[in-house]
N, C-alpha and C. Protein backbone atom coordinates (compact mmCIF):
# COMPACT_ATOMS: atom_id res chain seq x y z
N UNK A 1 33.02 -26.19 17.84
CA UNK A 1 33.14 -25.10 16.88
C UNK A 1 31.76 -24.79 16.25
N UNK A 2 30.98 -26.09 15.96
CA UNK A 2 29.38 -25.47 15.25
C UNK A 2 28.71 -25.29 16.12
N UNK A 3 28.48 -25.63 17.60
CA UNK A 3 28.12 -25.06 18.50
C UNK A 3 28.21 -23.50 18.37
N UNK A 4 29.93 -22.75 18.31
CA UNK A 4 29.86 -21.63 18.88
C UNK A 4 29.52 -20.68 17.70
N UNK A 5 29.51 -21.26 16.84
CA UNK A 5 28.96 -20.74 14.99
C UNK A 5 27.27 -20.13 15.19
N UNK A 6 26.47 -21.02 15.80
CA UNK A 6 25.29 -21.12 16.32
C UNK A 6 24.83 -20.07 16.89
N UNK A 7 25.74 -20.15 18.29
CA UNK A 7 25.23 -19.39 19.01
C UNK A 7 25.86 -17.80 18.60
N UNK A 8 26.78 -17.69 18.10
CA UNK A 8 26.96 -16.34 17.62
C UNK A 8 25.87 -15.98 16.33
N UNK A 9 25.33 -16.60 15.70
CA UNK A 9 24.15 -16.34 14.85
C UNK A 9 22.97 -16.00 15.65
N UNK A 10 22.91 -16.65 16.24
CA UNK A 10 21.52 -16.44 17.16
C UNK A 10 21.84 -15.12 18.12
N UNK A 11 22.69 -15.37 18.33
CA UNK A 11 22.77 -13.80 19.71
C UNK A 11 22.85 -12.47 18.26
N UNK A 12 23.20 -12.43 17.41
CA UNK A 12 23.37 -12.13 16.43
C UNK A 12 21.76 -11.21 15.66
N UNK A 13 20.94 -12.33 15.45
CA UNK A 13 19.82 -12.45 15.17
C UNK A 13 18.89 -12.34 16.19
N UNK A 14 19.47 -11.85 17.25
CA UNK A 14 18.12 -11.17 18.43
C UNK A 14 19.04 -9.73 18.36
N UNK A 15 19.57 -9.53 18.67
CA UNK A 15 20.32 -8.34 18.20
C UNK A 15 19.77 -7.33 17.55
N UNK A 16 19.81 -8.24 16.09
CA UNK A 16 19.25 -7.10 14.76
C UNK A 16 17.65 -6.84 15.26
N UNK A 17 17.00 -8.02 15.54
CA UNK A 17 15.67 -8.04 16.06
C UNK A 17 15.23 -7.04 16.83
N UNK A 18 16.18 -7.04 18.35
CA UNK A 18 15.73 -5.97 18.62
C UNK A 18 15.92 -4.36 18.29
N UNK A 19 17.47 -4.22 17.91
CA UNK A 19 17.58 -3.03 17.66
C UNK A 19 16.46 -2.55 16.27
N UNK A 20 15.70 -3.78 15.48
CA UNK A 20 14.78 -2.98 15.13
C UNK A 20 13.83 -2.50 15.28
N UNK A 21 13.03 -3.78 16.35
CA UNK A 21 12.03 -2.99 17.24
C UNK A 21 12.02 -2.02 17.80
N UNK A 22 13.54 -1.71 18.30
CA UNK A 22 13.43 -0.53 19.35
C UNK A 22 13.35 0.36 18.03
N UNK A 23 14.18 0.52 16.96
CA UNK A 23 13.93 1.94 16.19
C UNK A 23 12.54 1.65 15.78
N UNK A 24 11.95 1.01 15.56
CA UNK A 24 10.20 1.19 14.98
C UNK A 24 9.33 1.56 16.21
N UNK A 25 10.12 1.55 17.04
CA UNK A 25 9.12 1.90 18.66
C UNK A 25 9.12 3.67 18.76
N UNK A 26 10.52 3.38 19.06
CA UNK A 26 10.89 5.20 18.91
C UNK A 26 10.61 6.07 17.80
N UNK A 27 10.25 5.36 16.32
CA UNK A 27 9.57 6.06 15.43
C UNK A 27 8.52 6.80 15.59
N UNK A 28 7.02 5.69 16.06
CA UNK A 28 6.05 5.61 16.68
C UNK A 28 5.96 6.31 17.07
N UNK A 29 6.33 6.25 18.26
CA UNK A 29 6.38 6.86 19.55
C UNK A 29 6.97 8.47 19.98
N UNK A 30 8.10 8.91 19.63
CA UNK A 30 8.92 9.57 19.35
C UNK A 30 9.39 10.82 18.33
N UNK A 31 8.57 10.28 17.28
CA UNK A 31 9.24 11.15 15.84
C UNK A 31 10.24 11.19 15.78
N UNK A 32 11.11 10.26 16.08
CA UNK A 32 12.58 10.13 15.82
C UNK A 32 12.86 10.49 13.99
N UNK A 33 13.83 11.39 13.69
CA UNK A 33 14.60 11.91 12.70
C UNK A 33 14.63 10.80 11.73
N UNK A 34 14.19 11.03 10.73
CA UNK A 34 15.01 10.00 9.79
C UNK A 34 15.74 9.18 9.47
N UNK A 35 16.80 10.49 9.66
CA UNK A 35 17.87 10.28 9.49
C UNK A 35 18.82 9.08 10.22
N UNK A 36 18.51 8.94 11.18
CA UNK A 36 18.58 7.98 12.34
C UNK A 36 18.68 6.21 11.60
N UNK A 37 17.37 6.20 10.61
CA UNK A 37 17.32 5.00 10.19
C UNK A 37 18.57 4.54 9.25
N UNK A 38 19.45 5.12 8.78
CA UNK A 38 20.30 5.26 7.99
C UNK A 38 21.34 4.47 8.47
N UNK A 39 20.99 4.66 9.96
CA UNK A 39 22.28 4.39 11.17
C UNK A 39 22.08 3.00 11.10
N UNK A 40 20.28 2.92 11.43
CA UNK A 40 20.20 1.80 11.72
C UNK A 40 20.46 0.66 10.38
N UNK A 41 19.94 1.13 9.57
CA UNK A 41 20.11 0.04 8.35
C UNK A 41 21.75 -0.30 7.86
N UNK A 42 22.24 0.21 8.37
CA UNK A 42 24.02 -0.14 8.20
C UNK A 42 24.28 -0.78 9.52
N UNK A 43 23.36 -0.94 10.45
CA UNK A 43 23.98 -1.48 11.71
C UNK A 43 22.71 -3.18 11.57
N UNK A 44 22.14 -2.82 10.36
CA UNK A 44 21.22 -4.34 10.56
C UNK A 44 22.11 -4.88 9.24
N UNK A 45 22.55 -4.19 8.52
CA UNK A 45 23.38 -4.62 7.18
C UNK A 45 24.80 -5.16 7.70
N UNK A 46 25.20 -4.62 8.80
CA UNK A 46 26.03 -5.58 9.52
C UNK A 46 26.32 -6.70 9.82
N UNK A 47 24.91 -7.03 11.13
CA UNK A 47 25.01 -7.63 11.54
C UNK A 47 24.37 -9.35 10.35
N UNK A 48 23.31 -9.20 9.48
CA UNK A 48 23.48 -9.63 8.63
C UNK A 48 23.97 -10.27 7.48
N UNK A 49 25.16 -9.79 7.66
CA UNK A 49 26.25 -10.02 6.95
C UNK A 49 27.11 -11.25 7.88
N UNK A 50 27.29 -11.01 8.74
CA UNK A 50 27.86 -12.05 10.12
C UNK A 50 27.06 -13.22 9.79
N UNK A 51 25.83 -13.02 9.73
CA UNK A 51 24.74 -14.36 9.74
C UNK A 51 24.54 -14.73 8.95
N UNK A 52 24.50 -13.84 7.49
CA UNK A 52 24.49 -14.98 6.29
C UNK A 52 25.62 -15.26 5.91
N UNK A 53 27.02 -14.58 5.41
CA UNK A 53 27.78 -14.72 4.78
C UNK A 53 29.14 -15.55 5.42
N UNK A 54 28.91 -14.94 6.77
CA UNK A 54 30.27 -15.51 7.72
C UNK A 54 30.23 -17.09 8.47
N UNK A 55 30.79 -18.24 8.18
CA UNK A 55 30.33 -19.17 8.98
C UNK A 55 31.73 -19.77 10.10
N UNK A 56 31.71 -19.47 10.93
CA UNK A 56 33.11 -19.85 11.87
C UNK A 56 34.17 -19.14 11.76
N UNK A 57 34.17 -17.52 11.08
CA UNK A 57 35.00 -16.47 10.47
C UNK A 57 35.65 -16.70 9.34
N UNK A 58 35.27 -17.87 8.46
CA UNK A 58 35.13 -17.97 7.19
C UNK A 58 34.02 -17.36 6.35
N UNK A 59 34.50 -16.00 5.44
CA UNK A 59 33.65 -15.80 4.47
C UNK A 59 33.05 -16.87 3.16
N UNK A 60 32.13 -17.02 3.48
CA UNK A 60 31.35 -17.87 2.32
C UNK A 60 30.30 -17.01 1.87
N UNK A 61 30.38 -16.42 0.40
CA UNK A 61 29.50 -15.63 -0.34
C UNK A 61 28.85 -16.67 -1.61
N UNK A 62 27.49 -17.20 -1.74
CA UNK A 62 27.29 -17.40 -2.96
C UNK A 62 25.89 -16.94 -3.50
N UNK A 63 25.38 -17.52 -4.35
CA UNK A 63 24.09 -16.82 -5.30
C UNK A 63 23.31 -16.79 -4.00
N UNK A 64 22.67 -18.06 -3.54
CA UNK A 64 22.38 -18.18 -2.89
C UNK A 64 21.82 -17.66 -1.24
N UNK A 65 23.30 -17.27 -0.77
CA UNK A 65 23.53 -16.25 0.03
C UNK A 65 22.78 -14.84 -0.06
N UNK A 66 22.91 -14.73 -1.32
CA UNK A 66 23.08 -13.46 -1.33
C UNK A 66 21.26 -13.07 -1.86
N UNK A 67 20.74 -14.13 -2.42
CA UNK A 67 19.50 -14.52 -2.12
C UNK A 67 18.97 -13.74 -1.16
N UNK A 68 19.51 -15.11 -0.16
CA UNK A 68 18.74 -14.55 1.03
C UNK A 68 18.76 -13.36 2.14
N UNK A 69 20.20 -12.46 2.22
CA UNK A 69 20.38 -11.53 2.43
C UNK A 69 19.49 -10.54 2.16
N UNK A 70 19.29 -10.55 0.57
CA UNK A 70 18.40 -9.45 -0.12
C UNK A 70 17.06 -9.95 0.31
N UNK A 71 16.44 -10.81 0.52
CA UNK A 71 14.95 -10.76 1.08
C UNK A 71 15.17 -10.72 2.43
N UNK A 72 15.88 -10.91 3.49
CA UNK A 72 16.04 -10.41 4.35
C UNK A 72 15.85 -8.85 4.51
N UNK A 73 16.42 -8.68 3.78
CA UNK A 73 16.53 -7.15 3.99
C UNK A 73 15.40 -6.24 3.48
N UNK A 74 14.81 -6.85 2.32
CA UNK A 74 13.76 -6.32 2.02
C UNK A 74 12.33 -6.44 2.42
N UNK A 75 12.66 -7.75 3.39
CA UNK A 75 11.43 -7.96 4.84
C UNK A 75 11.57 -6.65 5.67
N UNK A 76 12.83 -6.01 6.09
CA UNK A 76 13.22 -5.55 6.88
C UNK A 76 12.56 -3.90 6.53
N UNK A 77 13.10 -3.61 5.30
CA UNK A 77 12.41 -2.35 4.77
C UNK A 77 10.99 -2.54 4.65
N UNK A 78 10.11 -3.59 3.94
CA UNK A 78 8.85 -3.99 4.17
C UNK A 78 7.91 -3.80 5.27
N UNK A 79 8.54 -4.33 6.55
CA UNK A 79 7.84 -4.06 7.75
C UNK A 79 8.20 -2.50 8.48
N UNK A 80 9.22 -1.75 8.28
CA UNK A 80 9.20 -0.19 8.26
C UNK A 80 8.56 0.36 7.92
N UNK A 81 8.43 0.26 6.30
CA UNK A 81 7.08 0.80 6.10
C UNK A 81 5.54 0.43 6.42
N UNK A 82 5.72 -0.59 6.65
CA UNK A 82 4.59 -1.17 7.19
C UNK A 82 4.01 -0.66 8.34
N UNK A 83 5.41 -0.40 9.57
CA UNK A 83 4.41 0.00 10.68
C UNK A 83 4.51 1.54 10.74
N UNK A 84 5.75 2.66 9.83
CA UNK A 84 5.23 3.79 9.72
C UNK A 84 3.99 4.68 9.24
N UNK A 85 3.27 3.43 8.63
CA UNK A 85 2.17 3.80 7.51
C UNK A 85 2.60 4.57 5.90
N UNK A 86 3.54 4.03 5.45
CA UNK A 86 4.25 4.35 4.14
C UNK A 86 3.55 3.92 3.06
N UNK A 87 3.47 4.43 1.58
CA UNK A 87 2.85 3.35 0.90
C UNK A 87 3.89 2.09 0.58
N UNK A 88 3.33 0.70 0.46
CA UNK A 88 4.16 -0.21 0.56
C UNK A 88 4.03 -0.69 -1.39
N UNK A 89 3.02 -0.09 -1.79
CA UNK A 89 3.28 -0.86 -3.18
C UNK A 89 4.58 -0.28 -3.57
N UNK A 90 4.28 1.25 -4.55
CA UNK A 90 5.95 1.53 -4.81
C UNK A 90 7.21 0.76 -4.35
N UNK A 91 7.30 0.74 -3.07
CA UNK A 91 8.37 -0.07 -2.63
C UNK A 91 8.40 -1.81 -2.70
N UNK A 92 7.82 -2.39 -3.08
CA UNK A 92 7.15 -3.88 -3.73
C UNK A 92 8.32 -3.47 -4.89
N UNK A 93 7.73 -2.51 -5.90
CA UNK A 93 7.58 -2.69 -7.03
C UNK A 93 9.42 -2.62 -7.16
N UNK A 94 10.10 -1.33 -6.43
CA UNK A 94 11.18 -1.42 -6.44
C UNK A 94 12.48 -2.54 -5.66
N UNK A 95 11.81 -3.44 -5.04
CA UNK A 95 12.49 -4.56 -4.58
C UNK A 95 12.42 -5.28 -5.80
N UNK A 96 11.15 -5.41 -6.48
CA UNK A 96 11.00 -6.35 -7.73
C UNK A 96 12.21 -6.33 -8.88
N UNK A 97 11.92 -4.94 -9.20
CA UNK A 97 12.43 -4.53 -10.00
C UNK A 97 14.70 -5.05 -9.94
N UNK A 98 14.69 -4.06 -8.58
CA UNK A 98 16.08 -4.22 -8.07
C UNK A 98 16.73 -5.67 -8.38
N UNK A 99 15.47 -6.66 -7.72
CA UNK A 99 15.91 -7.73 -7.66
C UNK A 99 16.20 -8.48 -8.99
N UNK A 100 14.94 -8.10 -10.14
CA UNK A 100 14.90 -8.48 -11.38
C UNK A 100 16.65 -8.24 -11.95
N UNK A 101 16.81 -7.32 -11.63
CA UNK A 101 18.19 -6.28 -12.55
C UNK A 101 19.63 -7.13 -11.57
N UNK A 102 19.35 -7.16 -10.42
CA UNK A 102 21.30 -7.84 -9.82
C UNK A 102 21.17 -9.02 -9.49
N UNK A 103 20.04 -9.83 -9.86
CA UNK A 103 20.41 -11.18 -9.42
C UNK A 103 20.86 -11.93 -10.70
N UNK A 104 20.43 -11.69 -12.21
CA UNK A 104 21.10 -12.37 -12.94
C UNK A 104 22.14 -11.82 -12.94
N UNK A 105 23.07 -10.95 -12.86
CA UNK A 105 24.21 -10.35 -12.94
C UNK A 105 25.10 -10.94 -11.77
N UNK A 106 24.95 -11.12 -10.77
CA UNK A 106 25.20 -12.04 -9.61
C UNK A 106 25.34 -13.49 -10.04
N UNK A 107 24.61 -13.61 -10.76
CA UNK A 107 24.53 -15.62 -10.67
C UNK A 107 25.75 -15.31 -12.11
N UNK A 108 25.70 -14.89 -13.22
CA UNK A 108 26.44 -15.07 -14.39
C UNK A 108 28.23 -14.43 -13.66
N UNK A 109 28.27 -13.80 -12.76
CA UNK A 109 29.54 -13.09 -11.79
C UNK A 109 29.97 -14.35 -11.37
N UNK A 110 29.13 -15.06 -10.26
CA UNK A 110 29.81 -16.10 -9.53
C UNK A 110 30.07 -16.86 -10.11
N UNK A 111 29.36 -17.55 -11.60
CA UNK A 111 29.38 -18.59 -12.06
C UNK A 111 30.65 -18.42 -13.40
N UNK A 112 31.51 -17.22 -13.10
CA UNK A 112 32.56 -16.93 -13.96
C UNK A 112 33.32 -17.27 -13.14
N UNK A 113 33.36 -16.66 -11.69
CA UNK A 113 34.68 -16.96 -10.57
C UNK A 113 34.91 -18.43 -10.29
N UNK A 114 34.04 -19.17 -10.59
CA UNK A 114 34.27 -20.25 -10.26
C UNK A 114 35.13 -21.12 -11.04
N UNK A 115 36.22 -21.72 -10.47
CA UNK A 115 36.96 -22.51 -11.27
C UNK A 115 35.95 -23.81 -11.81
N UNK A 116 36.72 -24.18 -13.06
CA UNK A 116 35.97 -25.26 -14.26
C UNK A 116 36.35 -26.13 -13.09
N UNK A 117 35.39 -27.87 -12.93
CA UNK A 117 35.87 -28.64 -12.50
C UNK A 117 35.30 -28.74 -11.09
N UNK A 118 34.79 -27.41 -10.49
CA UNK A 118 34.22 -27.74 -9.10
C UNK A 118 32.73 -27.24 -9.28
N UNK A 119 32.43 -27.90 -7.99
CA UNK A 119 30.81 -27.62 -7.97
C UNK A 119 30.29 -26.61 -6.75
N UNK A 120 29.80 -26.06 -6.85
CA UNK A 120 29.43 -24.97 -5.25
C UNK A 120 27.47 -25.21 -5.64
């Protein structure tokens, strides 16, 4: 069973990999539409979700998690702009910011759901 946990993360995580290379290729390359990325960032917000949150088709969500999701993802927007030639501070500043504002709101959320008595 953690075997096949594994390997569905990993096939998982070349996946998102490539389908982002390929859209940063065809950007490049292409002038592919915008609009397009929209597609893609709900199809990397997907698969993401499988890899952090899901373990053996058990949902497991915690602070933690959700941590790392969000810098995941904001690697992900990071290096977009990075190789479109975007400015990257503004967008720094608004990951900062974002992050400043829902992660204590997140940790004081989970740490209500949690029943008295256990530890996560």
């Amino acid at each position: 069973m953690q075997r096949r946990v594994v390997v569905e993360k990993v096939t998982d995580a070349i996946l998102a990999v490539v389908i982002f290379l390929i859209y940063i290729y065809a950007s490049l390359a292409y002038s592919i539409n915008q609009v397009f990325w929209l597609l893609i960032i709900v199809l990397l917000g997907l698969l993401l979700t499988r890899i952090v949150f899901i373990d053996g088709g058990e949902r497991r969500i915690t602070f933690a998690r959700s941590v790392v999701f969000y810098l995941i993802v904001a690697m992900i927007v990071l290096l977009r702009y990075l190789a479109l030639g975007y400015p990257v501070v503004p967008l720094l500043r608004g990951i900062v910011l974002v992050g400043i504002v829902a992660f204590p709101i997140l940790y004081i959320w989970e740490r209500r759901s949690v029943p008295r008595g256990t530890d996560r």
